[in-house]
C-alpha atoms as a PDB file:
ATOM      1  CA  UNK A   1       0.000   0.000   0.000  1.00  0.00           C
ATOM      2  CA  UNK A   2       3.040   2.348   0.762  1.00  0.00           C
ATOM      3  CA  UNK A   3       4.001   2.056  -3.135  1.00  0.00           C
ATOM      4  CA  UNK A   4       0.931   3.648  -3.795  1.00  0.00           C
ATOM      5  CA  UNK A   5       0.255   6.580  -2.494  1.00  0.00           C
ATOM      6  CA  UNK A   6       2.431   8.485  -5.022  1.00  0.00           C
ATOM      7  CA  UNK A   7      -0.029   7.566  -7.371  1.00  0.00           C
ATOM      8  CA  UNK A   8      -2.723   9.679  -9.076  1.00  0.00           C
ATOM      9  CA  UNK A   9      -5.004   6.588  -8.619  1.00  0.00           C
ATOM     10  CA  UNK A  10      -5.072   6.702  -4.791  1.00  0.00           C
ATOM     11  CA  UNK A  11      -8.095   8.184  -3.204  1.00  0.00           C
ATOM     12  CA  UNK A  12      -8.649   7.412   0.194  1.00  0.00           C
ATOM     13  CA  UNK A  13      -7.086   4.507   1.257  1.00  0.00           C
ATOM     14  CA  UNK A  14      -8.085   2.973  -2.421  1.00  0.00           C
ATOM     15  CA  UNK A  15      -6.246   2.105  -5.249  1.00  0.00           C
ATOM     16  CA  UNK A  16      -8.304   2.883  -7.974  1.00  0.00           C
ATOM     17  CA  UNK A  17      -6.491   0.497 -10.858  1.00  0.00           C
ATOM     18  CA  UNK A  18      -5.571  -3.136 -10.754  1.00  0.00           C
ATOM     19  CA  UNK A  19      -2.387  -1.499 -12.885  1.00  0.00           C
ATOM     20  CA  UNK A  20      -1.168   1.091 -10.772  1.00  0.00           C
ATOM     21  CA  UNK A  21       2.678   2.147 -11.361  1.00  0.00           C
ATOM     22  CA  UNK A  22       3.571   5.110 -10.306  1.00  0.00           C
ATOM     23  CA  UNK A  23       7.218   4.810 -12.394  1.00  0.00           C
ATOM     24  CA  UNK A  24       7.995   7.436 -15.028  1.00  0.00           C
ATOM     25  CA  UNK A  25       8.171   6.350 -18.124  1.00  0.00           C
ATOM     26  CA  UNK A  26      11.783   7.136 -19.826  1.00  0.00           C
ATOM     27  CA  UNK A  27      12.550   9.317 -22.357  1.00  0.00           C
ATOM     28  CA  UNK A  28      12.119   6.727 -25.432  1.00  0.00           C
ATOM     29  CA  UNK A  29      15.943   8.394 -26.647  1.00  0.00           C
ATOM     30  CA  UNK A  30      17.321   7.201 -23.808  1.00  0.00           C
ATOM     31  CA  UNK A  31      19.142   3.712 -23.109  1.00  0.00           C
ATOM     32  CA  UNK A  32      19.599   3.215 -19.643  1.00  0.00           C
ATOM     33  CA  UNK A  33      21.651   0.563 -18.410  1.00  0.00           C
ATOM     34  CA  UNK A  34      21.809   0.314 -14.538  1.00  0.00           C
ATOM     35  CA  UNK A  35      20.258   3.045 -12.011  1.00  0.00           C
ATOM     36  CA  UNK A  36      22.003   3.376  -8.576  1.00  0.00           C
ATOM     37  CA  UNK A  37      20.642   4.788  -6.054  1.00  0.00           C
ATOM     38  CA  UNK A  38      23.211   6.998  -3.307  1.00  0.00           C
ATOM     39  CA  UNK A  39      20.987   7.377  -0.313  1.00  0.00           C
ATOM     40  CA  UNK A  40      21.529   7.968   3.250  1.00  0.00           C
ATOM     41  CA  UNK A  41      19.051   8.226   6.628  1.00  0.00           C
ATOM     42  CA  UNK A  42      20.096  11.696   6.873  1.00  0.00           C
ATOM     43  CA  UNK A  43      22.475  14.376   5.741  1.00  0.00           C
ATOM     44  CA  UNK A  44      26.136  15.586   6.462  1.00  0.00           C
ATOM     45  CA  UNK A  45      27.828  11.540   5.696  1.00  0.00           C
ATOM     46  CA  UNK A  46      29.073  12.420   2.556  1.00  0.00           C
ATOM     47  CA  UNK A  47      26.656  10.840   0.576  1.00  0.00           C
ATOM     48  CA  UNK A  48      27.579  12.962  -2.537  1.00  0.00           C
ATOM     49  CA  UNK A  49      30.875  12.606  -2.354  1.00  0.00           C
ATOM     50  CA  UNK A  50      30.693   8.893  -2.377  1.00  0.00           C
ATOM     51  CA  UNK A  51      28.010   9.382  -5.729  1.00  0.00           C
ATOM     52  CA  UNK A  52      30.961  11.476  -7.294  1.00  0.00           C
ATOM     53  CA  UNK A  53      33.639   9.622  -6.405  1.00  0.00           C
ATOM     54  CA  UNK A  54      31.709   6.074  -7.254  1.00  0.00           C
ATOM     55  CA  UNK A  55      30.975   7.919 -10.681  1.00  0.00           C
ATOM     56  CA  UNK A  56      34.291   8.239 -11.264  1.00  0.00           C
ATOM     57  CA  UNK A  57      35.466   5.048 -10.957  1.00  0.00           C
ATOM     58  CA  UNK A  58      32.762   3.637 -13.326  1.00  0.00           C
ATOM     59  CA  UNK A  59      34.202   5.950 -15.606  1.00  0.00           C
ATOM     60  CA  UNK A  60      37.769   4.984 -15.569  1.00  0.00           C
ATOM     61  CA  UNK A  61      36.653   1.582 -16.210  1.00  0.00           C
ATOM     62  CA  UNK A  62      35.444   2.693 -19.502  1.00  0.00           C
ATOM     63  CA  UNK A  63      31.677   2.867 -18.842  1.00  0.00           C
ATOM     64  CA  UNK A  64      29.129   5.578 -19.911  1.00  0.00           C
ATOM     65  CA  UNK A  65      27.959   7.249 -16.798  1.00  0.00           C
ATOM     66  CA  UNK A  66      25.602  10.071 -15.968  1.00  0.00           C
ATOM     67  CA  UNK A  67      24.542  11.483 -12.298  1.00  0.00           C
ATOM     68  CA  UNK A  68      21.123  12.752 -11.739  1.00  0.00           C
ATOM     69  CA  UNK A  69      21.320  14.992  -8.678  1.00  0.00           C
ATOM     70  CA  UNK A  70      18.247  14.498  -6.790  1.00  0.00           C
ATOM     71  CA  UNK A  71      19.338  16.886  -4.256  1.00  0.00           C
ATOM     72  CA  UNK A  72      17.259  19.965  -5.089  1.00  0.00           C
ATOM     73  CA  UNK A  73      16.971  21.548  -2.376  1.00  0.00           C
ATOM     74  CA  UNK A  74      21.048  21.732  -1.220  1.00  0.00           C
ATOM     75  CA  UNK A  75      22.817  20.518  -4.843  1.00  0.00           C
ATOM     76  CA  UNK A  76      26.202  19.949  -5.066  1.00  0.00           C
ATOM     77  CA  UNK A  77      27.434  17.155  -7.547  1.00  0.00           C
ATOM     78  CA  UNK A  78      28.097  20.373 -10.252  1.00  0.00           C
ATOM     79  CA  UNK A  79      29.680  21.926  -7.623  1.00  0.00           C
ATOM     80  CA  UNK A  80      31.862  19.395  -6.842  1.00  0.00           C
ATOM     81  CA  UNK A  81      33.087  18.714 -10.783  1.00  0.00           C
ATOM     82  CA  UNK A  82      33.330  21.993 -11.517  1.00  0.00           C
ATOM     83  CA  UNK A  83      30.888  22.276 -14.175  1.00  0.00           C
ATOM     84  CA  UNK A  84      28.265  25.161 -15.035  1.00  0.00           C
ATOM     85  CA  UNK A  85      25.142  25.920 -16.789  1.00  0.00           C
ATOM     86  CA  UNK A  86      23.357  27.045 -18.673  1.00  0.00           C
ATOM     87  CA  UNK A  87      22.008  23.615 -19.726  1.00  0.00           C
ATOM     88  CA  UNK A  88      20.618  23.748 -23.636  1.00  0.00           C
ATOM     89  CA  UNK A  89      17.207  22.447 -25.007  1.00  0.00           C
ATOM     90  CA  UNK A  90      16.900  20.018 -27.881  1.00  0.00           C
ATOM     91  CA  UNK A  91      13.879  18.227 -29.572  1.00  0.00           C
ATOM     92  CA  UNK A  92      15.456  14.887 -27.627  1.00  0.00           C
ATOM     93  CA  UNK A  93      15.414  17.096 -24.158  1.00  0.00           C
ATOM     94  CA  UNK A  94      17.439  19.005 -21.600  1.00  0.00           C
ATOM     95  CA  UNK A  95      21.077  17.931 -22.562  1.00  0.00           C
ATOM     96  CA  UNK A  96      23.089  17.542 -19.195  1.00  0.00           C
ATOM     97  CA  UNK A  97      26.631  19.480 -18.626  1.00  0.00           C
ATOM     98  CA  UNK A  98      29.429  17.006 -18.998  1.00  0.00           C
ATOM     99  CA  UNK A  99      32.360  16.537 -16.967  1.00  0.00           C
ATOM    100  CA  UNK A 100      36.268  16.561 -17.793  1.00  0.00           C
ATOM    101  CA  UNK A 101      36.130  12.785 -17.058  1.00  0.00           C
ATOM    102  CA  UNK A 102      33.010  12.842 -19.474  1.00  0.00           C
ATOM    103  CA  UNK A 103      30.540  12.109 -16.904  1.00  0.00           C
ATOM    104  CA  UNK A 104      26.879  13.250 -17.806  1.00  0.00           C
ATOM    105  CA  UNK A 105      25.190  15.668 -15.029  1.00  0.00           C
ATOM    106  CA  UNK A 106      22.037  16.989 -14.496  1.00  0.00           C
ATOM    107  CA  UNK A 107      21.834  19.199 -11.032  1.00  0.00           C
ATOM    108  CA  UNK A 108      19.376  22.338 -10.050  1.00  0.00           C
ATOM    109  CA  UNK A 109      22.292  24.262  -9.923  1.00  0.00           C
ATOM    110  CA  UNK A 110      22.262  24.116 -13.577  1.00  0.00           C
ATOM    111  CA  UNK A 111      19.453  25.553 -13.903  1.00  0.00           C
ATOM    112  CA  UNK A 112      19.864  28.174 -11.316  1.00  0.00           C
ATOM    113  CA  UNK A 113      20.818  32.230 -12.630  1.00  0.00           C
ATOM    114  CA  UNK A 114      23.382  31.802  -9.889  1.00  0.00           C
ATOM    115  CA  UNK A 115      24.675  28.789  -8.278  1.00  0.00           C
ATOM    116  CA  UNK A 116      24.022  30.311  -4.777  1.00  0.00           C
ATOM    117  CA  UNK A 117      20.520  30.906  -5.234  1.00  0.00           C
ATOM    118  CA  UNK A 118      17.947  29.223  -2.721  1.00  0.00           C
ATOM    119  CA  UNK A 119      15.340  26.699  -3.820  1.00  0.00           C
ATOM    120  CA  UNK A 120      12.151  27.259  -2.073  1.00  0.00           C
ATOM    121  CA  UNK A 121       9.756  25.471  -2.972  1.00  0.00           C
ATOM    122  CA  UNK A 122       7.627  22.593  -1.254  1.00  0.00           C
ATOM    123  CA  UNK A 123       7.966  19.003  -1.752  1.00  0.00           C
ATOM    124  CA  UNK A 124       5.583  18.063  -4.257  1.00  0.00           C
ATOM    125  CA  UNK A 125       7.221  21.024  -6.363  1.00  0.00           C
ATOM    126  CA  UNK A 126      10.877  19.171  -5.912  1.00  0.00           C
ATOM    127  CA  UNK A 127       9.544  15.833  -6.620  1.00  0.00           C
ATOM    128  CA  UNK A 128       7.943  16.255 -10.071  1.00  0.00           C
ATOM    129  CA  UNK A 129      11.596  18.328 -10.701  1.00  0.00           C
ATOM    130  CA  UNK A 130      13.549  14.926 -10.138  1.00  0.00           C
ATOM    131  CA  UNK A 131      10.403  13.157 -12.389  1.00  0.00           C
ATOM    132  CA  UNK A 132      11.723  15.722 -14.816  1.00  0.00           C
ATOM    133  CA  UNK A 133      15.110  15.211 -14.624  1.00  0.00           C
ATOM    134  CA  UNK A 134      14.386  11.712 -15.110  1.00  0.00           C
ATOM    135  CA  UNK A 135      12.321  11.757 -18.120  1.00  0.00           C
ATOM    136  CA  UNK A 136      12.620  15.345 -19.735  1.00  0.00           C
ATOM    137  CA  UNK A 137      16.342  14.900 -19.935  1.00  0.00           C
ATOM    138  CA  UNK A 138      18.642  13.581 -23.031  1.00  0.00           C
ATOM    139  CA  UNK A 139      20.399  11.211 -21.216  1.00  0.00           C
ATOM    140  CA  UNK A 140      21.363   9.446 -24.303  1.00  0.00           C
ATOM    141  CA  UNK A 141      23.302   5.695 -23.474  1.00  0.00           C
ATOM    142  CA  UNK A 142      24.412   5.125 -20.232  1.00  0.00           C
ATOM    143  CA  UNK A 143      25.972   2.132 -18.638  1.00  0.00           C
ATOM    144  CA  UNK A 144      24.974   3.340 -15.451  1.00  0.00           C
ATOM    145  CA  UNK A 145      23.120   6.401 -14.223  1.00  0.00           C
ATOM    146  CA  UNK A 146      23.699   7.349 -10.526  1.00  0.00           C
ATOM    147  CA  UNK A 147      20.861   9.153  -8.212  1.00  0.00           C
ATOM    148  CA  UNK A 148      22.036  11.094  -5.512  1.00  0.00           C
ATOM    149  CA  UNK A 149      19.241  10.696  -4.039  1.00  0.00           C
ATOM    150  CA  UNK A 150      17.951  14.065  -1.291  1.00  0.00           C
ATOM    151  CA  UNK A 151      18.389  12.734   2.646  1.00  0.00           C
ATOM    152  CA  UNK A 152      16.310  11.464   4.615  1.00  0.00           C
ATOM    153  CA  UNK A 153      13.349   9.186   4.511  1.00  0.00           C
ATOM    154  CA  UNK A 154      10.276  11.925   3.911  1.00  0.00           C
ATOM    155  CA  UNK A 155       8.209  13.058   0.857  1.00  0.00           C
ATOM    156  CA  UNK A 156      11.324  13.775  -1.547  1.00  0.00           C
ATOM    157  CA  UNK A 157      13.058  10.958  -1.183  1.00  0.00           C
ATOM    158  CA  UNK A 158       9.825   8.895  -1.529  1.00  0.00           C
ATOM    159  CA  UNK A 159       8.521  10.204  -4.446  1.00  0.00           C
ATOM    160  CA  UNK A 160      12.105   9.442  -5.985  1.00  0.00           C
ATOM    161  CA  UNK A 161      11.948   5.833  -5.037  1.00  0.00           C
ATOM    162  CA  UNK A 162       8.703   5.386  -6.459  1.00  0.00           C
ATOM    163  CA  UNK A 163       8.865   7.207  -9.441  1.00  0.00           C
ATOM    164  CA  UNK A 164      12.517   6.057 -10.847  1.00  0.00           C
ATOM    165  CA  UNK A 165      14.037   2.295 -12.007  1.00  0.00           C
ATOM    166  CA  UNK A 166      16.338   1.862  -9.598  1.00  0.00           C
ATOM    167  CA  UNK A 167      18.242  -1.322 -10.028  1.00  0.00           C
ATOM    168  CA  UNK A 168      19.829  -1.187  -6.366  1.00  0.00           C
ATOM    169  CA  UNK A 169      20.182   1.476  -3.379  1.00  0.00           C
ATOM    170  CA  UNK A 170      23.956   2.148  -1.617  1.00  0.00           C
ATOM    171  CA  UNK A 171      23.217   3.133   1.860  1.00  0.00           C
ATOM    172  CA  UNK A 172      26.036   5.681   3.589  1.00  0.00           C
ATOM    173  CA  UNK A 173      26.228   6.119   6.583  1.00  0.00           C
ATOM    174  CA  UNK A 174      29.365   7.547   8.707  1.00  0.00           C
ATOM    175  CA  UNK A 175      30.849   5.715  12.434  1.00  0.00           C
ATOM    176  CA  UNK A 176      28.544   7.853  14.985  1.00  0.00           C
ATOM    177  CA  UNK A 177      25.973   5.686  16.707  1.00  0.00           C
ATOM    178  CA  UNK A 178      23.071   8.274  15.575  1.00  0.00           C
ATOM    179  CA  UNK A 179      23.743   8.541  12.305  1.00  0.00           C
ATOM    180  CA  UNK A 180      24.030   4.384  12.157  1.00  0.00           C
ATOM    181  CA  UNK A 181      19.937   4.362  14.132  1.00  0.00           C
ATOM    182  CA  UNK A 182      19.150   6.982  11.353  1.00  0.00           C
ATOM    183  CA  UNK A 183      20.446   4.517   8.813  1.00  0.00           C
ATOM    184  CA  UNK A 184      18.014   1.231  10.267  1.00  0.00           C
ATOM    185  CA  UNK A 185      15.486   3.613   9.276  1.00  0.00           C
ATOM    186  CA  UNK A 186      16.480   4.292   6.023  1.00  0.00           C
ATOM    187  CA  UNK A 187      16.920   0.490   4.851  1.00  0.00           C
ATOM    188  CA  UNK A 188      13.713  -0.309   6.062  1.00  0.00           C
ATOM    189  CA  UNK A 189      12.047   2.439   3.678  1.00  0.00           C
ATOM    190  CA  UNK A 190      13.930   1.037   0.486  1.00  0.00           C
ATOM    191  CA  UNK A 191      12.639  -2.311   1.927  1.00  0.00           C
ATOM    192  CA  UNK A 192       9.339  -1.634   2.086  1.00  0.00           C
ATOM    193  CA  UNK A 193       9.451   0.304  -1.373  1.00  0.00           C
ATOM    194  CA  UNK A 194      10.735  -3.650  -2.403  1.00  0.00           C
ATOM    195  CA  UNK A 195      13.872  -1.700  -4.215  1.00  0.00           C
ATOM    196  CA  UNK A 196      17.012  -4.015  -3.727  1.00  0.00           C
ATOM    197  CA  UNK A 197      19.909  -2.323  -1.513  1.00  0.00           C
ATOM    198  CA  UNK A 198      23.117  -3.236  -2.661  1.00  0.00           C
ATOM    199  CA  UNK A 199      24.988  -2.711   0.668  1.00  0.00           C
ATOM    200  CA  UNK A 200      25.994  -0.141   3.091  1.00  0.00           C
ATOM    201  CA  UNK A 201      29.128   2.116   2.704  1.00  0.00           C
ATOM    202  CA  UNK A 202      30.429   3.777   5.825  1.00  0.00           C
ATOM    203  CA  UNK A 203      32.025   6.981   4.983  1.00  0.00           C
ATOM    204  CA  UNK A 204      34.222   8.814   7.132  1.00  0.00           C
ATOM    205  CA  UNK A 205      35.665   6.113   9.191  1.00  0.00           C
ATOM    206  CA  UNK A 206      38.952   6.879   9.743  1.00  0.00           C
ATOM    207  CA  UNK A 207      42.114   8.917   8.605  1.00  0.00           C
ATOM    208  CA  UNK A 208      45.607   7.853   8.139  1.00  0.00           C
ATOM    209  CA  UNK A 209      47.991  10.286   9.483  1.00  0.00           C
ATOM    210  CA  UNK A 210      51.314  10.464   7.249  1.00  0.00           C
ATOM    211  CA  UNK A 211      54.248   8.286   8.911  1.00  0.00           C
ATOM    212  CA  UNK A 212      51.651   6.446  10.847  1.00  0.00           C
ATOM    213  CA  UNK A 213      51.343   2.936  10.449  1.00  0.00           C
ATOM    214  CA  UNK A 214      47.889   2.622  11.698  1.00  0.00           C
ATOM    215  CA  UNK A 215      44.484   4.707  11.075  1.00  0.00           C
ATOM    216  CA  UNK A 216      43.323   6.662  13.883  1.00  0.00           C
ATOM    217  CA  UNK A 217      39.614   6.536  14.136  1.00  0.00           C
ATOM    218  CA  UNK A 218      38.524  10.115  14.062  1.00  0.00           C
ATOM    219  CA  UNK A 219      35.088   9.372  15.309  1.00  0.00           C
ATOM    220  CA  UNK A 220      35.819   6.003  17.313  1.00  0.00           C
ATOM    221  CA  UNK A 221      35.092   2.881  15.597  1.00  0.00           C
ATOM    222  CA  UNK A 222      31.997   2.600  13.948  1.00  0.00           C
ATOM    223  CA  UNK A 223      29.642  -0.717  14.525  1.00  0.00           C
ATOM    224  CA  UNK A 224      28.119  -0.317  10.574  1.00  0.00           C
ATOM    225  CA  UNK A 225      29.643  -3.815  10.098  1.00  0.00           C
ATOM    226  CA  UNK A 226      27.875  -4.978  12.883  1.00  0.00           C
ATOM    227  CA  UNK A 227      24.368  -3.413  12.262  1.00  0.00           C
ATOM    228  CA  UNK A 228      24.707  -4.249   8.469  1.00  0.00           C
ATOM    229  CA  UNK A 229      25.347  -8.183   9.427  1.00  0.00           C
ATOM    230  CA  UNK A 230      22.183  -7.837  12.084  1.00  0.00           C
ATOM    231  CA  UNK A 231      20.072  -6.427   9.263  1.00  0.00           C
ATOM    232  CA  UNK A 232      21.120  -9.374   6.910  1.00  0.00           C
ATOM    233  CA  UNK A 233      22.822  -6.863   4.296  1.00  0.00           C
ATOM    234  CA  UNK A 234      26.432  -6.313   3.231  1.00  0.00           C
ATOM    235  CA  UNK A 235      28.918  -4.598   4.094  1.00  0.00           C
ATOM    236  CA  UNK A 236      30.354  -2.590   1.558  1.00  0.00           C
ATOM    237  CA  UNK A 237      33.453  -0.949   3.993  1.00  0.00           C
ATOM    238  CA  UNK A 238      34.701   2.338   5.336  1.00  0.00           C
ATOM    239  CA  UNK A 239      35.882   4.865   3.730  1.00  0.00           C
ATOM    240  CA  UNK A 240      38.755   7.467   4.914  1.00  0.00           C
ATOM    241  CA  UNK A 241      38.498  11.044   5.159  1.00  0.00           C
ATOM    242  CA  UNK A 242      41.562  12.109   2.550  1.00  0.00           C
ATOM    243  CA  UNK A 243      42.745  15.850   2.537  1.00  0.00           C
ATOM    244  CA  UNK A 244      43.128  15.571  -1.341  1.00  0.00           C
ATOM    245  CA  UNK A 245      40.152  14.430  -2.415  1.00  0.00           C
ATOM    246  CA  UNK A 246      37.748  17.403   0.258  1.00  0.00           C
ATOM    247  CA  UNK A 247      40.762  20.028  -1.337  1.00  0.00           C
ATOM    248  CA  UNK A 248      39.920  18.991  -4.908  1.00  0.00           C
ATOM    249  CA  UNK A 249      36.098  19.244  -4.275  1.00  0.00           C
ATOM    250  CA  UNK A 250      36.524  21.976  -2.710  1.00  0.00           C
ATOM    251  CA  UNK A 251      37.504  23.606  -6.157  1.00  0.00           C
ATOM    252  CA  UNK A 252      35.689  21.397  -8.044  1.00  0.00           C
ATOM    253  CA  UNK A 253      37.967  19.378  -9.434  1.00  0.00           C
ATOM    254  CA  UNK A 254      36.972  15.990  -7.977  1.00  0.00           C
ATOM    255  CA  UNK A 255      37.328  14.127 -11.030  1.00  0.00           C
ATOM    256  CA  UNK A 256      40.862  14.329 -10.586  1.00  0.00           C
ATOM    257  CA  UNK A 257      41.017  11.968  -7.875  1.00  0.00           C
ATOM    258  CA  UNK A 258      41.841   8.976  -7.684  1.00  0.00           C
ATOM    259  CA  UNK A 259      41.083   6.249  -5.504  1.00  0.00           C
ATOM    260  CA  UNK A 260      41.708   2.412  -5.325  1.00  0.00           C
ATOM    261  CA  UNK A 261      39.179   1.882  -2.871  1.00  0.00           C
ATOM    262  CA  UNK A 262      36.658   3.296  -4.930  1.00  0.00           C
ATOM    263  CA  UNK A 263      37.520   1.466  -7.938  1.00  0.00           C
ATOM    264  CA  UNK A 264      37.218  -1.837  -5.619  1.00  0.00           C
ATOM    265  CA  UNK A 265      33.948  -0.557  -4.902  1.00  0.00           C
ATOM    266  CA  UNK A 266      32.853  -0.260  -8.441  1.00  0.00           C
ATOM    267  CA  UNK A 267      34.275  -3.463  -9.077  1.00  0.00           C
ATOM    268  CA  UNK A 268      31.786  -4.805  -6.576  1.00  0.00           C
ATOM    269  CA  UNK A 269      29.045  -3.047  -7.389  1.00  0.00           C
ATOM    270  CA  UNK A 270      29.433  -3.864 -10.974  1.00  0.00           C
ATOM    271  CA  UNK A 271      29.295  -7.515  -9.915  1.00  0.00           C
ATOM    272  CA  UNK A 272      26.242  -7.075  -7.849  1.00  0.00           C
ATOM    273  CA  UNK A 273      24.127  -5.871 -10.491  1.00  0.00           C
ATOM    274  CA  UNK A 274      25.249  -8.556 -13.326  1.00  0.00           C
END
C-alpha cells in the first residue's frame, strides 16, 4: 500500500487500478543501463561525495555514466566537478553538462541564474523536478546512471523511489551511533518500497595520518559492520576522510582523484548488479 500513495489513482485509502505504477516512463531516446541509487538516513555523511567519487570510478573503467542529482533543495554534484550551466534544449530534451572525465550531469544548480541561489519550494514542487530530470532529460546511453538521491526518509526521497528504475540502493552512513539508528530507518524504507539495496558504505571512518602505520579513528570505531550483518545486508566498507580528495572538491575538481578503494567498490558493485 506504501508504493501507492504516489499515485494519481489513490483516493482514500483505495487504489483505484488493478495497474497502478507510479514509475515514469523514460525518455524513449534514452538507453539506460543500470540506475544506482546513493541514499543515506540523513544528511552531512558524505553521501555525494561517495556518488561522485563512485561515478568516477565507473568511468575509468570505460563505462558511460551520468549522475542525476536528486538533491534539489542543497545541490552539489556540479559543484563538486566543476561544471556550469546554462544547460541547452533540444527536440530529444534538456542535454546535461558534462564533466572533464566525461561524466553526464544533471543538477538544479544548472538551472539556477546563480549557483548560490535558494530553492524554495515545497515538496511536491521538488519531486515532479527529479520526475523531470528523469524523463525530460537527453540522457542518451548510459551504462549506469547514478541518483544522488535528497536525505532522509520523507516526501522527496519517496517520491524518488517510487517514481525512478532503480536497479539497487547504496546506503552511507558515517561511524557515529546516531547517524548508524538513522540509517536502520532508512533500509527499512527502500525495503518496504521492495527496491534491492546493494549494501551499506560507511564513509568517514577513519584517517591515516602520514608516517603512521595505523588509522586513527577520528570518530571512534563505527559498529556499521555490525548493524549491516544484524540487518542481513552487506557490508560494503569504510571509507577514509583524505585531505586531497575534500581540497579537490573543494575547487571542483573531484574528477581528478583517484582512488583504489573506490575502484574496488565499483568493481563490486558492478558484480552485484550482473
Amino acid at each position: 500500500m506504501e508504493k501507492c500513495q504516489g499515485c494519481n489513482h489513490f483516493k482514500d485509502g483505495k487504489c483505484g487500478t488493478s495497474t497502478c505504477t507510479v514509475e515514469e516512463e523514460i525518455n524513449p531516446f534514452n538507453k539506460i543501463n543500470k540506475v544506482i541509487g546513493i541514499m543515506s538516513g540523513k544528511g552531512g555523511v558524505g553521501k555525494s561525495t561517495v556518488t561522485a567519487m563512485l561515478a568516477n570510478a565507473l568511468a575509468a573503467k570505460g563505462n558511460k555514466v551520468g549522475i542525476l542529482d536528486g538533491d534539489i533543495i542543497g545541490p552539489s554534484i556540479a559543484k563538486l566537478f566543476g561544471v556550469k550551466g546554462p544547460t541547452h534544449n533540444t527536440e530529444k530534451g534538456l542535454l546535461p553538462v558534462v564533466s572533464k572525465n566525461k561524466i553526464k550531469i544533471m543538477s538544479m544548480n544548472l538551472l539556477l541564474p546563480n549557483e548560490t541561489d535558494p530553492v524554495i519550494w515545497r515538496g511536491p514542487v521538488v519531486g515532479n523536478v527529479i520526475k523531470q530530470f528523469w524523463k525530460d532529460v537527453f540522457w542518451g546511453e548510459l551504462d549506469y546512471l547514478l541518483i544522488d538521491f535528497p536525505p532522509g526518509t520523507g516526501d522527496v526521497a519517496l517520491t524518488a523511489m517510487q517514481s525512478l528504475p532503480v536497479d539497487g540502493i547504496i546506503m552511507v552512513t558515517a561511524p557515529q551511533s546516531l547517524v548508524q539508528m538513522i540509517v536502520e530507518k532508512g533500509v527499512k524504507m527502500v525495503q518496504k518500497m521492495d527496491k534491492p539495496i546493494l549494501g551499506v558504505l560507511e564513509n568517514m571512518s577513519y584517517v591515516q595520518p602520514p608516517g603512521y602505520p595505523e588509522p586513527y579513528y577520528l570518530f571512534g570505531k563505527g559498529r556499521t559492520k555490525e548493524v549491516v550483518s544484524k540487518l542481513g545486508l552487506e557490508f560494503l566498507g569504510g571509507l577514509p576522510i583524505e585531505k586531497e580528495m575534500v581540497e579537490l572538491a573543494d575547487v571542483g575538481k573531484i574528477h581528478q582523484h583517484e582512488s583504489q578503494l573506490f575502484i574496488n567498490l565499483a568493481e563490486r558493485v558492478e558484480s552485484l548488479l550482473r
